[in-house]
Protein backbone atom coordinates (compact mmCIF):
# COMPACT_ATOMS: atom_id res chain seq x y z
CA UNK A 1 11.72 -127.40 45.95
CA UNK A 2 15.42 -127.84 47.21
CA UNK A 3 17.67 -125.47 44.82
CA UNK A 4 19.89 -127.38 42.35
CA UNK A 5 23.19 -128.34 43.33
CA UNK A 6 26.48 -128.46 40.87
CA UNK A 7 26.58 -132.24 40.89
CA UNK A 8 22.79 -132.48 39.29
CA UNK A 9 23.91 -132.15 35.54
CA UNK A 10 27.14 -133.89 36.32
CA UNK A 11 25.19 -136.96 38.20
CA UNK A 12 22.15 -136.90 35.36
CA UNK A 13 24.94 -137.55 32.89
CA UNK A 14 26.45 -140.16 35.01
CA UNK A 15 23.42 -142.21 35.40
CA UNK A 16 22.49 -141.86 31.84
CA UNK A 17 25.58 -143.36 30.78
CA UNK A 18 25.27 -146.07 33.35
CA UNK A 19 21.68 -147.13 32.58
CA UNK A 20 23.08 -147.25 28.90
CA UNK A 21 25.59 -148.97 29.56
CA UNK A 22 25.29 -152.72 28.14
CA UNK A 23 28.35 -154.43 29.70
CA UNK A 24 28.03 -157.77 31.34
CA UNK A 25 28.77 -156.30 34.90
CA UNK A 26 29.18 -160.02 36.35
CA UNK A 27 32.10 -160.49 34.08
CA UNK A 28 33.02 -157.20 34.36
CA UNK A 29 33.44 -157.32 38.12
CA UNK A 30 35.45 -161.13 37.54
CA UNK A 31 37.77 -159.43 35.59
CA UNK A 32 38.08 -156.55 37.92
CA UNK A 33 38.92 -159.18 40.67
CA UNK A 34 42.38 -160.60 39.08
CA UNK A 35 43.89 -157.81 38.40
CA UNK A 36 46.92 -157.16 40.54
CA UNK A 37 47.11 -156.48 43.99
CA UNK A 38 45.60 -153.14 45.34
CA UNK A 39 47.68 -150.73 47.36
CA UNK A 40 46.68 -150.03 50.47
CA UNK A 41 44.98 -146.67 50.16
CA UNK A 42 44.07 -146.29 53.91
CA UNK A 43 47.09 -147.47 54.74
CA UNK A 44 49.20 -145.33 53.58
CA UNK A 45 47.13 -142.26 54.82
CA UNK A 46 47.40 -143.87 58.61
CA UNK A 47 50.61 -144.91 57.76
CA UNK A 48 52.39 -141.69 57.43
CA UNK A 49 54.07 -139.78 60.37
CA UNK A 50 51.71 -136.63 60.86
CA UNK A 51 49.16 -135.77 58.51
CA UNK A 52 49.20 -137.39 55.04
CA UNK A 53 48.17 -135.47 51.87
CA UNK A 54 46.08 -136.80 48.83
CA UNK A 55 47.24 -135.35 46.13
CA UNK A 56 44.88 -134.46 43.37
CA UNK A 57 45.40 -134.72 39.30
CA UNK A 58 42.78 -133.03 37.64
CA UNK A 59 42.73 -130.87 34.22
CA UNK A 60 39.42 -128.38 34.76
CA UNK A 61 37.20 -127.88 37.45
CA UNK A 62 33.14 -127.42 36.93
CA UNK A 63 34.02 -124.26 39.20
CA UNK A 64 37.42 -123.19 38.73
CA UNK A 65 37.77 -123.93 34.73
CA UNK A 66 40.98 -124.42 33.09
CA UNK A 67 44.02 -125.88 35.72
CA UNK A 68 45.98 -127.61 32.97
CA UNK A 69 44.81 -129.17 30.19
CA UNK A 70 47.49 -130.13 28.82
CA UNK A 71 49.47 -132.14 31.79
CA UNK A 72 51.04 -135.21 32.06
CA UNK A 73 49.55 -137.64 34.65
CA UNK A 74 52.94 -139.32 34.66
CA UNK A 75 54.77 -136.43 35.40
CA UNK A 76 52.62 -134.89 37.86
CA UNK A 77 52.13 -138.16 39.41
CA UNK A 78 55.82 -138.38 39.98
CA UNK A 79 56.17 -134.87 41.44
CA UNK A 80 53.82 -135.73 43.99
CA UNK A 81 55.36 -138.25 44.80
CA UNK A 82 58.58 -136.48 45.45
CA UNK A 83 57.05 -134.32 47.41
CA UNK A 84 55.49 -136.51 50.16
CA UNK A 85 52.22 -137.23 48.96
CA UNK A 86 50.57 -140.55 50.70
CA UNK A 87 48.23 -141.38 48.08
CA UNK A 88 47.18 -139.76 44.52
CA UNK A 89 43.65 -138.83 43.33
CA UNK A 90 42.94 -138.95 39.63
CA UNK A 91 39.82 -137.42 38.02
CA UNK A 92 38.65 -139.62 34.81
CA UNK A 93 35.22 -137.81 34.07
CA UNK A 94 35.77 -135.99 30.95
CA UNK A 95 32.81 -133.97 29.83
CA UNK A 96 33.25 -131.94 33.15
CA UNK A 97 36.47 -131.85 34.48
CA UNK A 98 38.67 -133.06 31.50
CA UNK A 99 40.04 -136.18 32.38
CA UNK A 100 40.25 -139.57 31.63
CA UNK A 101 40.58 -143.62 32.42
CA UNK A 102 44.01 -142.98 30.82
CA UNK A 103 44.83 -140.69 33.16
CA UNK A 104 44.43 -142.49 36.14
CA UNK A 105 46.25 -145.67 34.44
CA UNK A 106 49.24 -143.54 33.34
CA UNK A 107 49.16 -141.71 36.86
CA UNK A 108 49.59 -145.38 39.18
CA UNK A 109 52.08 -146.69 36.30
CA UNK A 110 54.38 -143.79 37.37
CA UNK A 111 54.68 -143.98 40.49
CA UNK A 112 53.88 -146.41 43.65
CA UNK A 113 51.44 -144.46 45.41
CA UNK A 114 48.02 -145.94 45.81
CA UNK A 115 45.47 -144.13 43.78
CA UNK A 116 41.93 -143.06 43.64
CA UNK A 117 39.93 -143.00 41.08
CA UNK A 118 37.57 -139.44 41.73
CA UNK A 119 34.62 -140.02 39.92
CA UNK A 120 30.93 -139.98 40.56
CA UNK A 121 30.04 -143.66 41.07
CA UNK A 122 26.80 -144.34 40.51
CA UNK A 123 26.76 -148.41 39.68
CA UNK A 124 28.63 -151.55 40.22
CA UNK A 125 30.15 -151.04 36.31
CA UNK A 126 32.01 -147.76 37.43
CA UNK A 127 33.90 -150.19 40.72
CA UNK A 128 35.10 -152.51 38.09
CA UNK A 129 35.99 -149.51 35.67
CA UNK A 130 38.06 -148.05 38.60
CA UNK A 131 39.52 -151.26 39.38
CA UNK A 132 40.28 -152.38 35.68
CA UNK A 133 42.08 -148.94 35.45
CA UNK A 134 44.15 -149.78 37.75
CA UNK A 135 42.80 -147.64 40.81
CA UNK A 136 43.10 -148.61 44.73
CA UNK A 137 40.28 -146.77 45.68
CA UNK A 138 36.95 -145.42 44.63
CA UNK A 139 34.69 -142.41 45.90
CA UNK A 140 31.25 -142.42 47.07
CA UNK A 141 29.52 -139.12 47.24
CA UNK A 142 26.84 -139.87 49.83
CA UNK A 143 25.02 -136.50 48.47
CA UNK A 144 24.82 -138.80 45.26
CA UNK A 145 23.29 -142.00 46.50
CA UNK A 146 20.52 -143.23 48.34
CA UNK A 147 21.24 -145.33 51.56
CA UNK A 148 20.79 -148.33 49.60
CA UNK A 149 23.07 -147.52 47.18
CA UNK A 150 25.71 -146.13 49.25
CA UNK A 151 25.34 -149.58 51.36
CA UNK A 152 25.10 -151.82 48.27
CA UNK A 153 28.40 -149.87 46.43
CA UNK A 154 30.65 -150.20 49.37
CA UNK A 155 30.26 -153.71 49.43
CA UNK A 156 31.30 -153.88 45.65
CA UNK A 157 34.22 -152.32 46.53
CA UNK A 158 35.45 -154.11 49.68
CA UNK A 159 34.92 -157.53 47.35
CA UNK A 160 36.67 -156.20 44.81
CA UNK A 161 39.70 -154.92 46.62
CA UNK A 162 39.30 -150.93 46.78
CA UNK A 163 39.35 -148.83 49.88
CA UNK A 164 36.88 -146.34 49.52
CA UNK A 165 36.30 -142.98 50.11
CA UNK A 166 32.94 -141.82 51.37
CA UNK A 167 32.55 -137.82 50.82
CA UNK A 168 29.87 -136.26 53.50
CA UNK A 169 29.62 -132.03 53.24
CA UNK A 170 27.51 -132.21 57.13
CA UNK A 171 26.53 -134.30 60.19
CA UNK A 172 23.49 -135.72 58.69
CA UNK A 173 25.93 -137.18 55.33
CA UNK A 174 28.50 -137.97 58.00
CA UNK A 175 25.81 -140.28 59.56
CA UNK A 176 24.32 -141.58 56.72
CA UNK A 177 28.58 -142.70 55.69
CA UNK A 178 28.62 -144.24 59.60
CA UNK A 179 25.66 -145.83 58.95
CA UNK A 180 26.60 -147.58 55.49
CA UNK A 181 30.26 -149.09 57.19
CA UNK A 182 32.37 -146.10 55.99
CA UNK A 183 36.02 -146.32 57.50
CA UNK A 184 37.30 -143.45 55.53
CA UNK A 185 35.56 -140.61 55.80
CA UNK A 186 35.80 -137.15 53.51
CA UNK A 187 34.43 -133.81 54.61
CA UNK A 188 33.89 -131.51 51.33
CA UNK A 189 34.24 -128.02 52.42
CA UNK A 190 32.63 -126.85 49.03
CA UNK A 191 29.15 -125.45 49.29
CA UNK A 192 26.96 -128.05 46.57
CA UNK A 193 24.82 -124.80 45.82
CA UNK A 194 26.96 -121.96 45.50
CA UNK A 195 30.02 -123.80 45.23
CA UNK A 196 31.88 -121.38 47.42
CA UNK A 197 34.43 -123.03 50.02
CA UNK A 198 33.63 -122.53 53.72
CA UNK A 199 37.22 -123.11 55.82
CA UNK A 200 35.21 -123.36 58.74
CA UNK A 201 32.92 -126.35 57.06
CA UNK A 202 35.48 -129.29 58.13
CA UNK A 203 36.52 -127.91 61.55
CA UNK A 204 32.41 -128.13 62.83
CA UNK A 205 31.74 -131.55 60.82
CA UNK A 206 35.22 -133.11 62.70
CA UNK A 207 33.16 -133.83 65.71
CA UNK A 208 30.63 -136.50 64.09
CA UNK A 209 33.90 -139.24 62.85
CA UNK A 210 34.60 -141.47 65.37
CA UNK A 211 37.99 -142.08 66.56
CA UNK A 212 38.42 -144.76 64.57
CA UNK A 213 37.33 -143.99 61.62
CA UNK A 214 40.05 -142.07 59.22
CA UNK A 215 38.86 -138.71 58.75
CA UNK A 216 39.97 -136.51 55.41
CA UNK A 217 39.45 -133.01 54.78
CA UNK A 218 38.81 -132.29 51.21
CA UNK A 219 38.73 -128.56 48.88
CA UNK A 220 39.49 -125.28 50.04
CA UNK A 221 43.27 -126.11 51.21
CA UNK A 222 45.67 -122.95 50.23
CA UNK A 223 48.74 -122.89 52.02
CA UNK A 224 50.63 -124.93 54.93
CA UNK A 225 48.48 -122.74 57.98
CA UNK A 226 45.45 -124.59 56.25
CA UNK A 227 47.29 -127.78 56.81
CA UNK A 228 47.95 -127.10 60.11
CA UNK A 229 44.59 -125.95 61.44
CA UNK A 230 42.99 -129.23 59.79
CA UNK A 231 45.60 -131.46 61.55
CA UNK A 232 44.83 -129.69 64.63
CA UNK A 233 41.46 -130.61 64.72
CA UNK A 234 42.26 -134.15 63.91
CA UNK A 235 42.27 -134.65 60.54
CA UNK A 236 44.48 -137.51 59.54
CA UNK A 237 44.65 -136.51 56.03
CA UNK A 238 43.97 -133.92 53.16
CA UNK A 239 42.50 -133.72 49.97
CA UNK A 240 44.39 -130.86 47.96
CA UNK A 241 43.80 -130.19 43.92
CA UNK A 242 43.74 -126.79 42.83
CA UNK A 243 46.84 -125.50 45.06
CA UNK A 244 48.72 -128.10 43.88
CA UNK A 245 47.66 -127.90 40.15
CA UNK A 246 48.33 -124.35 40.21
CA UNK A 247 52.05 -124.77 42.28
CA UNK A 248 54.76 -123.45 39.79
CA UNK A 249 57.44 -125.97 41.80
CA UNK A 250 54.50 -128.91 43.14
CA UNK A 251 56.63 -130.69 45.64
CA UNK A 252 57.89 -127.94 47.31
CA UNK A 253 53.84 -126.68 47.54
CA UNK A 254 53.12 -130.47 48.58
CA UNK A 255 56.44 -130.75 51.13
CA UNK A 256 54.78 -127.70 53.04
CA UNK A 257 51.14 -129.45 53.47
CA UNK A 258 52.72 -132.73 54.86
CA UNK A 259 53.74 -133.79 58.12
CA UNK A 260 51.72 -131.63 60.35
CA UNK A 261 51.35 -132.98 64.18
CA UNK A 262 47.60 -134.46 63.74
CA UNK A 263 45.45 -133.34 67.14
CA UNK A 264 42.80 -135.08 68.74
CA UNK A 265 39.21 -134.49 67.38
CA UNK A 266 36.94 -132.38 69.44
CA UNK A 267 39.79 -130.31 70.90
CA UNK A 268 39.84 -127.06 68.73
């Protein structure tokens, strides 16, 4: 038997609420459709001159516990923007990692950085939800989802508007994102078993994105030689939460992670 993983409680929950869930999805997806334009999300990652940071709201962690409770999306939203973030990422679970919808609709009121909605998307409701908060993008955990589902979710976003972000932790996930038509790719450096961070997780995994696919490094980011070393290997972008989140001045942490000459993949 394979040895339970963090996201197993957090995904049981998920589906149960989804397979409760009694909402006309049809209409629900309609709705999700006219709401205002998206931002580009992948866009503005490409967009940016060196590597572009994603900078991450988020209250708790399942692993890490209390970041800050008690923040302001708003605020927060607009110090990362200040401090040269390309995009936002807003966690709205709340019965593990404290957040809400509200949070990411205060968070892309405040500021006009494109923002994803970090969640654990399970069903075609949760892409409207994300939309109708007022999210540019959505993640898919491919550790979550079977290929259909991966397939079948990233088509509900793409008609919808959203860029999304497909999360892989090794080749195989990396594949299975290829596979599905992922153009924006995340490598999770956290372990889904022990939940430790392996730094050298990312620089291996580089190797399976194609060129032209956007490639993201997410967790385990500390300091600006982090940065660096990801760039080098060609990241185009990072995912940083807790460094950020635990910054006493966050766009002068942020300003340090940004700009970093982005190498070509394979090389390092």
């Amino acid at each position: 038997m394979s040895p339970a993983t963090y996201l197993d409680g957090i995904l049981a929950a998920h589906r149960a609420a989804a397979a409760a869930d009694r909402r006309d999805v049809d209409a629900l997806l309609a709705e999700a459709g006219r709401c205002r334009p998206p931002r580009p999300f992948a866009a503005a990652l490409t967009g940016c001159e060196g590597l572009a940071v994603i900078a991450e709201i988020k209250r708790r962690s399942p692993s890490r516990g209390e970041l800050d409770p008690g923040l302001d999306p708003a605020a927060v939203a607009r110090d990362y923007e200040a401090g040269g973030a390309a995009c936002l990422s807003v966690l709205s679970d709340a019965e593990f990692f404290g957040g809400s919808a509200d949070d990411v609709t205060r968070a892309a009121a405040a500021c006009a950085l494109p923002v994803l909605r970090k969640d654990f998307t399970v069903a075609d409701a949760d892409v409207a939800d994300a939309r109708l908060m007022g999210a540019d993008a959505v993640l898919l955990i491919v550790a979550a989802l079977t290929d259909a589902e991966l397939g079948h979710l990233l088509g509900v976003a793409r008609a919808v508007g959203l860029d999304t972000l497909v999360e892989a932790h090794d080749e195989t996930e990396v594949g299975r994102a290829l596979d599905a038509g992922a153009e924006l790719v995340g490598v999770n450096q956290r372990d889904l078993v022990t939940f430790a961070v392996d730094h050298e997780r990312a620089l291996r995994v580089v190797r399976a994105i194609p060129d032209g696919v956007v490639a993201v490094a997410e967790s385990g980011i500390r300091d600006a030689g982090d940065a660096r070393r990801l760039a080098d290997a060609g990241y185009r972008a990072v995912l940083v939460g807790e460094t950020l989140m635990r910054a006493g001045d966050r766009p002068r942490a942020l300003a340090a992670l940004v700009g970093h000459r982005v190498g070509r993949r394979g090389l390092t």
